[in-house]
N, C-alpha and C. Protein backbone atom coordinates (compact mmCIF):
# COMPACT_ATOMS: atom_id res chain seq x y z
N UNK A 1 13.06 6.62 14.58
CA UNK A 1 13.09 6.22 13.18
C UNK A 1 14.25 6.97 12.52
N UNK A 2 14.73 6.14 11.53
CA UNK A 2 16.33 6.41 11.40
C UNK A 2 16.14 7.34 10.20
N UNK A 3 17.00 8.35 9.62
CA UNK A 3 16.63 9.30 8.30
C UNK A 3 16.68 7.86 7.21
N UNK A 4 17.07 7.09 6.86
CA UNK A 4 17.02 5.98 5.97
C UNK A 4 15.60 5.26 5.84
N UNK A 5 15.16 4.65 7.57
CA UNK A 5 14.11 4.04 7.08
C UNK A 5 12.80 4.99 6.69
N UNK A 6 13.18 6.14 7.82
CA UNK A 6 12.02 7.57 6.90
C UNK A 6 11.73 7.68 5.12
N UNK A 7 12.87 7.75 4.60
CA UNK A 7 13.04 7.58 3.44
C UNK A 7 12.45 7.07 2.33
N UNK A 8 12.91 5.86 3.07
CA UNK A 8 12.37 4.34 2.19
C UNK A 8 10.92 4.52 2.76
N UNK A 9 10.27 4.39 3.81
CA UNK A 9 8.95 4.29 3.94
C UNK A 9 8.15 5.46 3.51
N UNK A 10 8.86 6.57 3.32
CA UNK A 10 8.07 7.75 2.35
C UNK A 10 7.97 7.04 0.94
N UNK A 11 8.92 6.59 0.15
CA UNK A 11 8.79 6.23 -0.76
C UNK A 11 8.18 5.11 -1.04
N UNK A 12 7.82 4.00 -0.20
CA UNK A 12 6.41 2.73 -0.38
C UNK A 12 5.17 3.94 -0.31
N UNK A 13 5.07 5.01 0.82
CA UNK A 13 3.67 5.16 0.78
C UNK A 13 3.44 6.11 -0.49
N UNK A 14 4.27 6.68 -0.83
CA UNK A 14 3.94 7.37 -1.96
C UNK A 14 3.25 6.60 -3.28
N UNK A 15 4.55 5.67 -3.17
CA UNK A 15 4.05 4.57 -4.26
C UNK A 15 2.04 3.78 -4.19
N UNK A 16 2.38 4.01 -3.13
CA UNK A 16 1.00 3.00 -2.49
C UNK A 16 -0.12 4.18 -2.69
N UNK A 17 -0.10 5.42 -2.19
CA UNK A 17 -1.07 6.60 -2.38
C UNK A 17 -1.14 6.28 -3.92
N UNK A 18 -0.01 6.24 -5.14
CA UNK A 18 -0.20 6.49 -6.33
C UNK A 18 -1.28 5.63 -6.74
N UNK A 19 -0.69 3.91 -6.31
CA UNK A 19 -1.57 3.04 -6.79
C UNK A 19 -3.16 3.01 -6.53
N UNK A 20 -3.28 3.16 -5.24
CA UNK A 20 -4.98 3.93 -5.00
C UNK A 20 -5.79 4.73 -5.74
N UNK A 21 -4.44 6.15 -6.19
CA UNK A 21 -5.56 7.09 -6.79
C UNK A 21 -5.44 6.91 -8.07
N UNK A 22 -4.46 5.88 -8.85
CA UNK A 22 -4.87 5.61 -10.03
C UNK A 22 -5.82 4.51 -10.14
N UNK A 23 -6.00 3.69 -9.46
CA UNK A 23 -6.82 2.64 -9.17
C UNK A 23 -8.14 3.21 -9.10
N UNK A 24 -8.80 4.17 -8.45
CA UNK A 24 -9.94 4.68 -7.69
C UNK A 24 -10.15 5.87 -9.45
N UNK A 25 -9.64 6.48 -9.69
CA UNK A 25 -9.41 7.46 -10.90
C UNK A 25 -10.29 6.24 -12.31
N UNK A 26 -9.76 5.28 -12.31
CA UNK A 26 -9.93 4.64 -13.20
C UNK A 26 -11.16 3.93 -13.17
N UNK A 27 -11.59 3.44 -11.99
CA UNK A 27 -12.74 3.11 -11.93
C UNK A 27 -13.96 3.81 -12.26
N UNK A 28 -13.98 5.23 -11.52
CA UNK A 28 -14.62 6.26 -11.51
C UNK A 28 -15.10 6.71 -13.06
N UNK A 29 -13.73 7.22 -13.81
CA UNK A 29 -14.00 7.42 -14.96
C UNK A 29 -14.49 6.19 -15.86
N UNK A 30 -14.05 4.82 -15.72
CA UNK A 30 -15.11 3.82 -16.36
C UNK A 30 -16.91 3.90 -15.56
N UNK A 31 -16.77 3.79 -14.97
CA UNK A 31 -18.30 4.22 -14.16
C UNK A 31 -19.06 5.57 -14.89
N UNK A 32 -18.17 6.89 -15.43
CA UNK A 32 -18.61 8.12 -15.61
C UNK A 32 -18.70 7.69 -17.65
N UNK A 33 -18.09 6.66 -18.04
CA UNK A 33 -18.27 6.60 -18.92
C UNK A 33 -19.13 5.71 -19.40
N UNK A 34 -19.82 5.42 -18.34
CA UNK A 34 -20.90 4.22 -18.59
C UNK A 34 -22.13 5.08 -18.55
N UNK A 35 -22.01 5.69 -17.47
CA UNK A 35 -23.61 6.76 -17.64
C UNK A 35 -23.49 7.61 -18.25
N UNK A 36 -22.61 8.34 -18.89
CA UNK A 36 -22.45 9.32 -20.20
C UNK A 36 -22.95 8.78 -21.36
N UNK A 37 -22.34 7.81 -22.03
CA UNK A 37 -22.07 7.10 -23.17
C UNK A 37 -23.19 6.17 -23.20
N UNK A 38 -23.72 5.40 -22.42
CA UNK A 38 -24.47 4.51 -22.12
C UNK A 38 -23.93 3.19 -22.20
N UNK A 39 -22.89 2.80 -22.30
CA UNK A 39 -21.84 2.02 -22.77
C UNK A 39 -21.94 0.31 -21.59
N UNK A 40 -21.57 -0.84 -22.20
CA UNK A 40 -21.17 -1.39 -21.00
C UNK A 40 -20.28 -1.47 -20.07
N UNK A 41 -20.69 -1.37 -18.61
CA UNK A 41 -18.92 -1.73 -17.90
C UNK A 41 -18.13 -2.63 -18.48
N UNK A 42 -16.93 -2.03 -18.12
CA UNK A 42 -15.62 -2.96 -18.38
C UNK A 42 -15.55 -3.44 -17.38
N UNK A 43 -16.11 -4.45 -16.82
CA UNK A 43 -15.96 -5.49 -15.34
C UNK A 43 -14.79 -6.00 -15.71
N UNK A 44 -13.83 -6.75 -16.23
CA UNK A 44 -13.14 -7.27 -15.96
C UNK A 44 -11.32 -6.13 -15.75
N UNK A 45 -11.90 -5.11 -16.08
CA UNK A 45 -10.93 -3.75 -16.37
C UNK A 45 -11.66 -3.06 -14.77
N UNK A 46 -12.71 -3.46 -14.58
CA UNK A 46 -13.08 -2.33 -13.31
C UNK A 46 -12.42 -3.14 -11.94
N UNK A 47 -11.90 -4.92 -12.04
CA UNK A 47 -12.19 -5.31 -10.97
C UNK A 47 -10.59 -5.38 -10.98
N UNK A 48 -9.64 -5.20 -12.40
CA UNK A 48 -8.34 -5.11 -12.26
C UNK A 48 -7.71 -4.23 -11.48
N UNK A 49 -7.93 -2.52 -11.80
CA UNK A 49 -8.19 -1.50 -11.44
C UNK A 49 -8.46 -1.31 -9.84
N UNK A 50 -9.97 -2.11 -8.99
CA UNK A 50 -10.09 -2.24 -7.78
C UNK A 50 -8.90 -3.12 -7.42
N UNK A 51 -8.28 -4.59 -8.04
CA UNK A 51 -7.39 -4.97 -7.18
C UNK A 51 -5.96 -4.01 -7.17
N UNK A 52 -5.52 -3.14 -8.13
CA UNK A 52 -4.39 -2.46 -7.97
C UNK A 52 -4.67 -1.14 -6.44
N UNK A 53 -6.01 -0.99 -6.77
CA UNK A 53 -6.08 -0.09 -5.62
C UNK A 53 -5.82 -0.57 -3.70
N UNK A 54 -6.71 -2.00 -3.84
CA UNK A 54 -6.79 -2.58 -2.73
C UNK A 54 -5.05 -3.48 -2.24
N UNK A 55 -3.83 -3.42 -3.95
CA UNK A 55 -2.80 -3.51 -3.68
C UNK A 55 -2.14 -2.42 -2.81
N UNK A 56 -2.59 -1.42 -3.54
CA UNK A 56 -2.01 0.36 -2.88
C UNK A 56 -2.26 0.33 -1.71
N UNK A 57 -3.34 -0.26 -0.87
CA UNK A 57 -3.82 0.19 0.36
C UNK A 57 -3.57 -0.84 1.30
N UNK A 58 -3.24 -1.91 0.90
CA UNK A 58 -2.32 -3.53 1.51
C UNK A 58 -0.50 -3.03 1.88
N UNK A 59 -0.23 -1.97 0.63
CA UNK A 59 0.96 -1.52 0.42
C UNK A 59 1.45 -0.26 1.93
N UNK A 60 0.08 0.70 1.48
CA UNK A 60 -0.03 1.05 2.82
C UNK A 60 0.27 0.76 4.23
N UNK A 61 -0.72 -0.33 4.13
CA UNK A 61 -0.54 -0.74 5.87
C UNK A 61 0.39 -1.53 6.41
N UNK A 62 1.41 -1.91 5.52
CA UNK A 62 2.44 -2.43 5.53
C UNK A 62 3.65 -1.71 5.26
N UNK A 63 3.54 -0.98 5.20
CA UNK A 63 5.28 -0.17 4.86
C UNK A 63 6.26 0.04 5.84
N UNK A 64 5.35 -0.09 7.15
CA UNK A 64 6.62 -0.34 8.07
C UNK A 64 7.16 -1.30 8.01
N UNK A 65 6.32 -2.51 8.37
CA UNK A 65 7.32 -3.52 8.40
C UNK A 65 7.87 -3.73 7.51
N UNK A 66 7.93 -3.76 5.96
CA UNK A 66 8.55 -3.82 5.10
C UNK A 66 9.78 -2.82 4.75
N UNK A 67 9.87 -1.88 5.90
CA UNK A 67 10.57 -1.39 5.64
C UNK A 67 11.71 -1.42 6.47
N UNK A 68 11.16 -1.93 7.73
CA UNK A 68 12.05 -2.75 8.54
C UNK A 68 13.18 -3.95 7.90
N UNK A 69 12.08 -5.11 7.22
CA UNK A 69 12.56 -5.72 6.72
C UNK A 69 13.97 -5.61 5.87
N UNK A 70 13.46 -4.44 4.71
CA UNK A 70 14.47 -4.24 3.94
C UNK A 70 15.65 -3.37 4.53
N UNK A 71 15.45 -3.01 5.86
CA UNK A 71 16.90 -2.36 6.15
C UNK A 71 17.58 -3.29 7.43
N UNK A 72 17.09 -5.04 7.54
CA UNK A 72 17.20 -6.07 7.88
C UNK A 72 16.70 -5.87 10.03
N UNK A 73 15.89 -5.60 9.54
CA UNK A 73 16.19 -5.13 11.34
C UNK A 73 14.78 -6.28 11.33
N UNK A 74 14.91 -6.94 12.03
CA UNK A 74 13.98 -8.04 12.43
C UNK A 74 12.57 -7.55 13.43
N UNK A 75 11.55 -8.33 13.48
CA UNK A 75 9.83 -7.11 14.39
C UNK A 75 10.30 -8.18 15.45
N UNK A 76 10.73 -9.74 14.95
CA UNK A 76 11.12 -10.34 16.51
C UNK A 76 11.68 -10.27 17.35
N UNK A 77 12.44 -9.50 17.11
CA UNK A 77 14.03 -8.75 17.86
C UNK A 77 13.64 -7.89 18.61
N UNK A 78 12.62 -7.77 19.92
CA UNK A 78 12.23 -7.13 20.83
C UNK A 78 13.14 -6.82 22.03
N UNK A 79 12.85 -5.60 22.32
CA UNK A 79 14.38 -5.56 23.93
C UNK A 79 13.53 -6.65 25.11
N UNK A 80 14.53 -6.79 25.91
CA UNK A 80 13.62 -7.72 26.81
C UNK A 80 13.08 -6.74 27.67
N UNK A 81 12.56 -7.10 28.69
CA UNK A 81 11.53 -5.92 29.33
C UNK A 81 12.32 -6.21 30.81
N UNK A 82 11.71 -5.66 31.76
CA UNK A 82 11.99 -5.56 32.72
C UNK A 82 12.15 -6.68 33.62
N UNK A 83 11.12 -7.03 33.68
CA UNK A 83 11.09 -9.00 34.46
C UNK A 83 12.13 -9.95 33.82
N UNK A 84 13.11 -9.73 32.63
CA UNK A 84 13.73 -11.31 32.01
C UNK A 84 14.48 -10.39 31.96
N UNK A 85 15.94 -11.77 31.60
CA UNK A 85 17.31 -11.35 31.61
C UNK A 85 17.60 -11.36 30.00
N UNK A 86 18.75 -10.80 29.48
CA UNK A 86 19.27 -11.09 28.21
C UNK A 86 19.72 -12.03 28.12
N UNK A 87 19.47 -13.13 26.95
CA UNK A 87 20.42 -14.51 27.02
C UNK A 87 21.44 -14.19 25.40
C-alpha cells in the first residue's frame, strides 16, 4: 500500500469513525432525554441519526475500494496467476 493510498484511506475512515460516533452520540442522548425529561422520541431525528451512522459504517467497509478507485487503479485488474498467459 502506497504512502498516498494510506493517506486517503486514513482519511475516509476517520471520516466514517466520525459519522458513527456522531450518529450513535445522538441517538443515545435523544434516548437519555426521553427517560430524563419524560419527553417523546424524536423518531424521525432518531432514525436520521441511525441512517448517518449505518452511512459511517457502509463508509467503513468500503474505503478500500474506494480508495482504489479514486487513485484509478482498477479491483479488475488482477495479475494473472500462474496457469494463464498475459494477453
Amino acid at each position: 500500500m502506497s504512502s498516498p493510498e494510506k493517506g486517503i484511506r486514513s482519511l475516509f475512515l476517520l471520516v466514517a469513525f466520525g459519522m458513527v460516533l456522531i450518529g450513535a452520540l445522538q441517538i443515545g442522548l435523544e434516548f437519555a432525554r426521553h427517560r430524563l425529561k419524560g419527553t417523546e422520541l424524536d423518531l424521525p431525528g432518531c432514525i436520521l441519526w441511525g441512517a448517518l451512522a449505518v452511512l459511517g459504517l457502509l463508509l467503513t467497509v468500503t474505503s478500500g475500494s474506494l480508495t482504489r478507485k479514486l487513485l484509478g487503479e482498477d479491483d479488475d485488474e488482477l495479475p494473472p496467476t500462474d496457469g494463464e498467459e498475459e494477453r
